[in-house]
Protein backbone atom coordinates (compact mmCIF):
# COMPACT_ATOMS: atom_id res chain seq x y z
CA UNK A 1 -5.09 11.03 -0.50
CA UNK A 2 -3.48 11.55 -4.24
CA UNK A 3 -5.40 9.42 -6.46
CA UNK A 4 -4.89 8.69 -10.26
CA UNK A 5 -7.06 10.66 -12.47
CA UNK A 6 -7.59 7.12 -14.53
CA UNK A 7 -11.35 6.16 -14.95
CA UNK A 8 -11.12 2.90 -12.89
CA UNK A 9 -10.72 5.31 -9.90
CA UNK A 10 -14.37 4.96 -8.31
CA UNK A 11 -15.11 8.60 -6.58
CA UNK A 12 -15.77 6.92 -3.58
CA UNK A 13 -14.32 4.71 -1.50
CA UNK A 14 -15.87 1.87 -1.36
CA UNK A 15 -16.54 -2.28 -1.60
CA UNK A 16 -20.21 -2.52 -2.49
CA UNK A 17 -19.24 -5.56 -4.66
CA UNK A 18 -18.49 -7.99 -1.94
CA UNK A 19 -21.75 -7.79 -0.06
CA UNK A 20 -21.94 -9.80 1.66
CA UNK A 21 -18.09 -9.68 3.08
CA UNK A 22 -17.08 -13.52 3.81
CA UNK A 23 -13.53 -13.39 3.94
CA UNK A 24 -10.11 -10.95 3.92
CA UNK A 25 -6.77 -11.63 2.69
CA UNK A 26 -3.52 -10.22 3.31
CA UNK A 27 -0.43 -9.42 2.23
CA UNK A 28 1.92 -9.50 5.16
CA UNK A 29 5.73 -7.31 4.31
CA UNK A 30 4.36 -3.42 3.80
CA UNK A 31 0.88 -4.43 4.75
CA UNK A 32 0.90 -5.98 7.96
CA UNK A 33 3.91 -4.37 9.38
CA UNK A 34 6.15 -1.62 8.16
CA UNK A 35 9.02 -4.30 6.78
CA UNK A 36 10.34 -2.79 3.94
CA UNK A 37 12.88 -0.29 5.79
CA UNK A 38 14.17 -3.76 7.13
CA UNK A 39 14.46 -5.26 3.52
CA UNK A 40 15.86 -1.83 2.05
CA UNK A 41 18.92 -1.78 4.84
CA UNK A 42 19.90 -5.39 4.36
CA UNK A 43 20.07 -5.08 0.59
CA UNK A 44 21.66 -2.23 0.63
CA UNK A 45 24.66 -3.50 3.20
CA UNK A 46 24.82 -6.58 1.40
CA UNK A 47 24.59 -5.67 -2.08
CA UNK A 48 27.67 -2.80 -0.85
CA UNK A 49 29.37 -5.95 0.21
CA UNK A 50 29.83 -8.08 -3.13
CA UNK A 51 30.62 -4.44 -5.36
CA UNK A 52 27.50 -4.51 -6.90
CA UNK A 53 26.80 -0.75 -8.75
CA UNK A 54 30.89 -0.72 -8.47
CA UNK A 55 30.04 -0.22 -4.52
CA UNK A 56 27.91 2.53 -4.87
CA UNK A 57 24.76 1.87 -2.01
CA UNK A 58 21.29 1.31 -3.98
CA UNK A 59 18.65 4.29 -3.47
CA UNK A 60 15.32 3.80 -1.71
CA UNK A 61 13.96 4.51 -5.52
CA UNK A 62 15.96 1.79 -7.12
CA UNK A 63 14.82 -0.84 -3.97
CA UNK A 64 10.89 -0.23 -5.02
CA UNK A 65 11.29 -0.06 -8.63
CA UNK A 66 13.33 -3.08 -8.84
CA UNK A 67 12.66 -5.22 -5.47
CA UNK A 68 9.67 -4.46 -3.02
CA UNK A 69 7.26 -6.94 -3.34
CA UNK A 70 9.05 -9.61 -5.99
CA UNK A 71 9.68 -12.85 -5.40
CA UNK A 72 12.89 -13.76 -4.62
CA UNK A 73 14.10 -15.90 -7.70
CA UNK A 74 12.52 -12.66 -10.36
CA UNK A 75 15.24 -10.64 -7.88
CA UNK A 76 18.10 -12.54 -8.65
CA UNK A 77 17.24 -12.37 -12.24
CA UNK A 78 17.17 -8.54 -11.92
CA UNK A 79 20.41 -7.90 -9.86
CA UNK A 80 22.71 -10.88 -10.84
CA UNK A 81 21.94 -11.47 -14.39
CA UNK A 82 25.62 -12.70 -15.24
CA UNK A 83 25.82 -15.17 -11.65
CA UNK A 84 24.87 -18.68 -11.37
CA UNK A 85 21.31 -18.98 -10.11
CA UNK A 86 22.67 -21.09 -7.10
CA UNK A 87 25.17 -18.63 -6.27
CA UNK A 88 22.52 -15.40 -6.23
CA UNK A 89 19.99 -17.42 -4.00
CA UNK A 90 22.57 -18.09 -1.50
CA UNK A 91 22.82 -14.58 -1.72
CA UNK A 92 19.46 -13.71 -0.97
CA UNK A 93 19.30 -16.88 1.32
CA UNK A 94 21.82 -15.20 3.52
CA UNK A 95 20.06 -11.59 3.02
CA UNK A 96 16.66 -13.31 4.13
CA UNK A 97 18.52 -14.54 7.43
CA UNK A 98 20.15 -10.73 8.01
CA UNK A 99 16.50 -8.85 7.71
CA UNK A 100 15.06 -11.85 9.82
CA UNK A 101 17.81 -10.64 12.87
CA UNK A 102 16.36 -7.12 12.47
CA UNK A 103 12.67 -8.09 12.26
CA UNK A 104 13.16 -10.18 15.66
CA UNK A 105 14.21 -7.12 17.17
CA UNK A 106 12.53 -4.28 15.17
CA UNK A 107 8.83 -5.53 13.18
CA UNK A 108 6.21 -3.56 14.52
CA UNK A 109 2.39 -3.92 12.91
CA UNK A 110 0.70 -1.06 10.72
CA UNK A 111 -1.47 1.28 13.24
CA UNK A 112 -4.42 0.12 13.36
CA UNK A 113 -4.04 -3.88 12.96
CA UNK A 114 -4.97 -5.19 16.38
CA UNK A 115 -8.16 -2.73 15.81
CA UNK A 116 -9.27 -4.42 12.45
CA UNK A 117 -8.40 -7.94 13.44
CA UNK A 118 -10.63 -7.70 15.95
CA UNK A 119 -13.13 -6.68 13.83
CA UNK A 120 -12.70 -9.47 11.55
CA UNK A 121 -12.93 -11.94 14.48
CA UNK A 122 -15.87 -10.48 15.90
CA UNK A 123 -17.72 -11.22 12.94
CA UNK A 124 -16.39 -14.82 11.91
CA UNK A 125 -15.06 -13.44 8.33
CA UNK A 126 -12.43 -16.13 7.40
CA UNK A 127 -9.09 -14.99 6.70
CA UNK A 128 -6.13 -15.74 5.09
CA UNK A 129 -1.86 -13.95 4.79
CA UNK A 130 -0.33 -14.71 1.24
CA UNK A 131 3.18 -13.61 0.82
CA UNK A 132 5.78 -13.83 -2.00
CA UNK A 133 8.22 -13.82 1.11
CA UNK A 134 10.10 -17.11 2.13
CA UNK A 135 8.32 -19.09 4.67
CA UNK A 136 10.47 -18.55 7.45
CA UNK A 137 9.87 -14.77 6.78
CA UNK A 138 6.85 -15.46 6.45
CA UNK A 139 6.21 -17.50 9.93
CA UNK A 140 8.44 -15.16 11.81
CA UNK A 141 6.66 -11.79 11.54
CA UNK A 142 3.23 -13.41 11.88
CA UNK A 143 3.88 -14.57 14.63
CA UNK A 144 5.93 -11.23 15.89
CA UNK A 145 2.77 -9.74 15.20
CA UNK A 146 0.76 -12.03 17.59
CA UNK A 147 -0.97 -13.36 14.62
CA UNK A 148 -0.10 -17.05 14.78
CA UNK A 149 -4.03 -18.29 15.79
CA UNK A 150 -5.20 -15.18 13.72
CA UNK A 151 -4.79 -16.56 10.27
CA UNK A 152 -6.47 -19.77 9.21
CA UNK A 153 -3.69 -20.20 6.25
CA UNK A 154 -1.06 -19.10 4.64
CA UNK A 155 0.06 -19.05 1.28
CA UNK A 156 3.70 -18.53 0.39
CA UNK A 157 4.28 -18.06 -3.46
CA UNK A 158 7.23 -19.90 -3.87
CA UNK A 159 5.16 -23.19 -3.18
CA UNK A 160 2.42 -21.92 -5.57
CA UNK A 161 3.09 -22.79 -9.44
CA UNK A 162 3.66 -19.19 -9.81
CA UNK A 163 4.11 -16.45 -7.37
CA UNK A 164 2.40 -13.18 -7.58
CA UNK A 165 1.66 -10.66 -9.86
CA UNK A 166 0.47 -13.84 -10.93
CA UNK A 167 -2.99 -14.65 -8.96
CA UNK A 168 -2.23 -17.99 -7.96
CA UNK A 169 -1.16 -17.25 -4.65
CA UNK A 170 -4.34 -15.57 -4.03
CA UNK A 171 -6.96 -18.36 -5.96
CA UNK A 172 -5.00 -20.88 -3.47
CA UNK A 173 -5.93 -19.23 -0.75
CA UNK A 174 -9.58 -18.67 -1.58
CA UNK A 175 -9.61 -22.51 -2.15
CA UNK A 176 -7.84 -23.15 1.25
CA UNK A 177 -10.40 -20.92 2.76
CA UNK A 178 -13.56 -22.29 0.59
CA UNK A 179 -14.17 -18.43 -0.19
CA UNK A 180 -15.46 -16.84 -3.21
CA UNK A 181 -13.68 -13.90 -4.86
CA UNK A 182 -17.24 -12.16 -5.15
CA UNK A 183 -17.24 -11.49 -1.41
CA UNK A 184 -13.83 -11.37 -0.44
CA UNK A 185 -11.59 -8.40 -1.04
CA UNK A 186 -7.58 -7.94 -0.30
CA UNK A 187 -5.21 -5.77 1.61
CA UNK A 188 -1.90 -5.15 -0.46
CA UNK A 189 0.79 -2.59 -0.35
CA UNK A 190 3.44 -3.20 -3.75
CA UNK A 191 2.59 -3.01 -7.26
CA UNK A 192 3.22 -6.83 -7.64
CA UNK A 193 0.72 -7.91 -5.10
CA UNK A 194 -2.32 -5.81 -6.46
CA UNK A 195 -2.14 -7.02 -9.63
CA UNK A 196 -2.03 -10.51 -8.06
CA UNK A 197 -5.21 -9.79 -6.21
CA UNK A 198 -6.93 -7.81 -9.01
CA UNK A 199 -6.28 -10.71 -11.26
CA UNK A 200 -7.64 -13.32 -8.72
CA UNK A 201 -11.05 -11.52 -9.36
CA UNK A 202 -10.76 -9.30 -5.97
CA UNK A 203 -10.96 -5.86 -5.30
CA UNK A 204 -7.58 -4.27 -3.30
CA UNK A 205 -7.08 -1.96 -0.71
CA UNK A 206 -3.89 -0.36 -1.26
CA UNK A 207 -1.86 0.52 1.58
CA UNK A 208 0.98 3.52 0.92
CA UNK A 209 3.34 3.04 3.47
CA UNK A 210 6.03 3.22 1.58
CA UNK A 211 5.29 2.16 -2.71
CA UNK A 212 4.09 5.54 -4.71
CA UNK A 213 0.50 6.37 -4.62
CA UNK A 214 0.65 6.73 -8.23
CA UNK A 215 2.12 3.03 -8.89
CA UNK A 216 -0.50 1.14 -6.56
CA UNK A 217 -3.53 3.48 -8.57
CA UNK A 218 -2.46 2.54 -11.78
CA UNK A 219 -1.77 -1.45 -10.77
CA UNK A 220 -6.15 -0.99 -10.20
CA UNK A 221 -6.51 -0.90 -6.48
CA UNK A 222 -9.75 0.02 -5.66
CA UNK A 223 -8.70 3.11 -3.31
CA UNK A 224 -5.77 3.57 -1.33
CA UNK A 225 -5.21 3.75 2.84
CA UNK A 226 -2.88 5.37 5.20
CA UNK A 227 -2.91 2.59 7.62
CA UNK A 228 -5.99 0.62 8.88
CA UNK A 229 -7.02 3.59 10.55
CA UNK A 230 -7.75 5.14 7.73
CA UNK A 231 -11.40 6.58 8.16
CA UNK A 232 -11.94 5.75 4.60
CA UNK A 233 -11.27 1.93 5.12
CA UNK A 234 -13.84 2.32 8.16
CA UNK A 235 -16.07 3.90 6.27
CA UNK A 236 -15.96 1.24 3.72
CA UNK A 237 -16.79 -1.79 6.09
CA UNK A 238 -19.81 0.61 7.56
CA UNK A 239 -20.68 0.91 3.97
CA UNK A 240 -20.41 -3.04 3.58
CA UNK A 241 -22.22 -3.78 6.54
CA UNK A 242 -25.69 -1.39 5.81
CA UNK A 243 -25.15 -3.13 2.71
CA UNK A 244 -26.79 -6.45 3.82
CA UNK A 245 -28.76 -4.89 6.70
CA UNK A 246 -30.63 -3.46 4.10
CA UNK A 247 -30.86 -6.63 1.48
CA UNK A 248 -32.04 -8.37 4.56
CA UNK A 249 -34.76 -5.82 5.32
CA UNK A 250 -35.59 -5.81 1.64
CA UNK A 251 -35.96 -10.05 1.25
């Protein structure tokens, strides 16, 4: 793993801060499934279908600088600054319905989900998925992912006063889940969602399947994983777990 040389970088990965562990949140496109291709190919035949960059297709450099992981009104304001708002969310009304089509028939989770959710049910943690994605987006890969029962709520940040990099997706969700942000921590994969968590008081595991490892360092996630089979995110929860072994030996 390529990490930042910034000072916030701790040398080793780890969440001693959250002991004891009580509750994970996640992100769901990028972080619970490998989405973004999906996004990327429907903006780029759709956006090649209205002229805009005079026709040209977007790059996959342009689609994370300027879209993976927004919320979908802060997109039209960044592609369609001259249209009528109403006319650029039909747009990316009818975009959402084209990447649902390929989801049905393409979403498959991160390696190593089944493995951790598990782990998170075999020790009661509470959990929660909060998404800048529209609900139906939302909904649909969740439950593609055979995590419909999994999740005790979900936060969508449309229906949140703002959506993130602000954090009030994420403090909604701790409320749903009557969880602290001292022992909860967040899996994230786009610049936009680990500030969100950061700023909810929560450290974030940054997952680099497909954002730069240099953007999701320098947004302050706490250290960065492959997948959730990542040795260093197993590791971690070890860590966590001897953690209050040994504060209950010591009381």
């Amino acid at each position: 793993m390529t990490i930042s040389t910034d000072s916030h970088q701790a040398d080793k990965c780890s969440l001693p801060s959250v002991a004891p562990l009580k509750a994970i949140l996640f992100d769901i496109d990028g972080t619970l499934c490998d989405s973004d291709p999906l996004h990327y190919f429907a903006f780029r035949e759709m956006l090649q279908e209205v002229g805009f960059n005079d026709g040209v297709p977007i790059s996959e450099e342009f689609f994370i600088e300027n879209i993976s992981g927004k919320h979908n009104e802060d997109i039209c304001h960044i592609l369609f600054p001259d249209w009528d708002l109403k006319k650029s969310l039909k747009f990316m009304d009818d975009k959402e319905a084209m990447f649902r089509r390929l989801a049905s028939e393409q979403l498959k989770p991160v390696s190593g989900l089944n493995k951790l959710c598990k782990w998170i049910k075999d020790r009661g943690l509470k959990r929660a998925a909060v998404t800048n994605a529209p609900r139906p987006n939302a909904e649909l890969m969740i439950s593609i992912l055979g995590l419909s029962d999994f999740f005790e709520t979900l936060v969508v940040g449309s229906e949140c006063e703002r959506a993130k990099p602000f954090p009030d997706p994420y403090l909604e969700a701790l409320k749903a889940l009557k969880a602290s942000p001292n022992h909860s921590f967040v899996f994230e994969d786009s610049v936009s969602g680990i500030k969100a968590g950061v700023a909810a008081g929560m450290p974030v595991v940054g997952l680099t399947t497909r954002n730069p490892e240099e953007l999701l360092s320098k947004a302050w996630a706490t250290f960065l994983i492959k997948d959730f089979e990542d040795p260093k995110l197993w590791s971690a929860l070890s860590d966590l777990e001897r953690e209050v072994i040994g504060a209950d030996i010591t009381a």
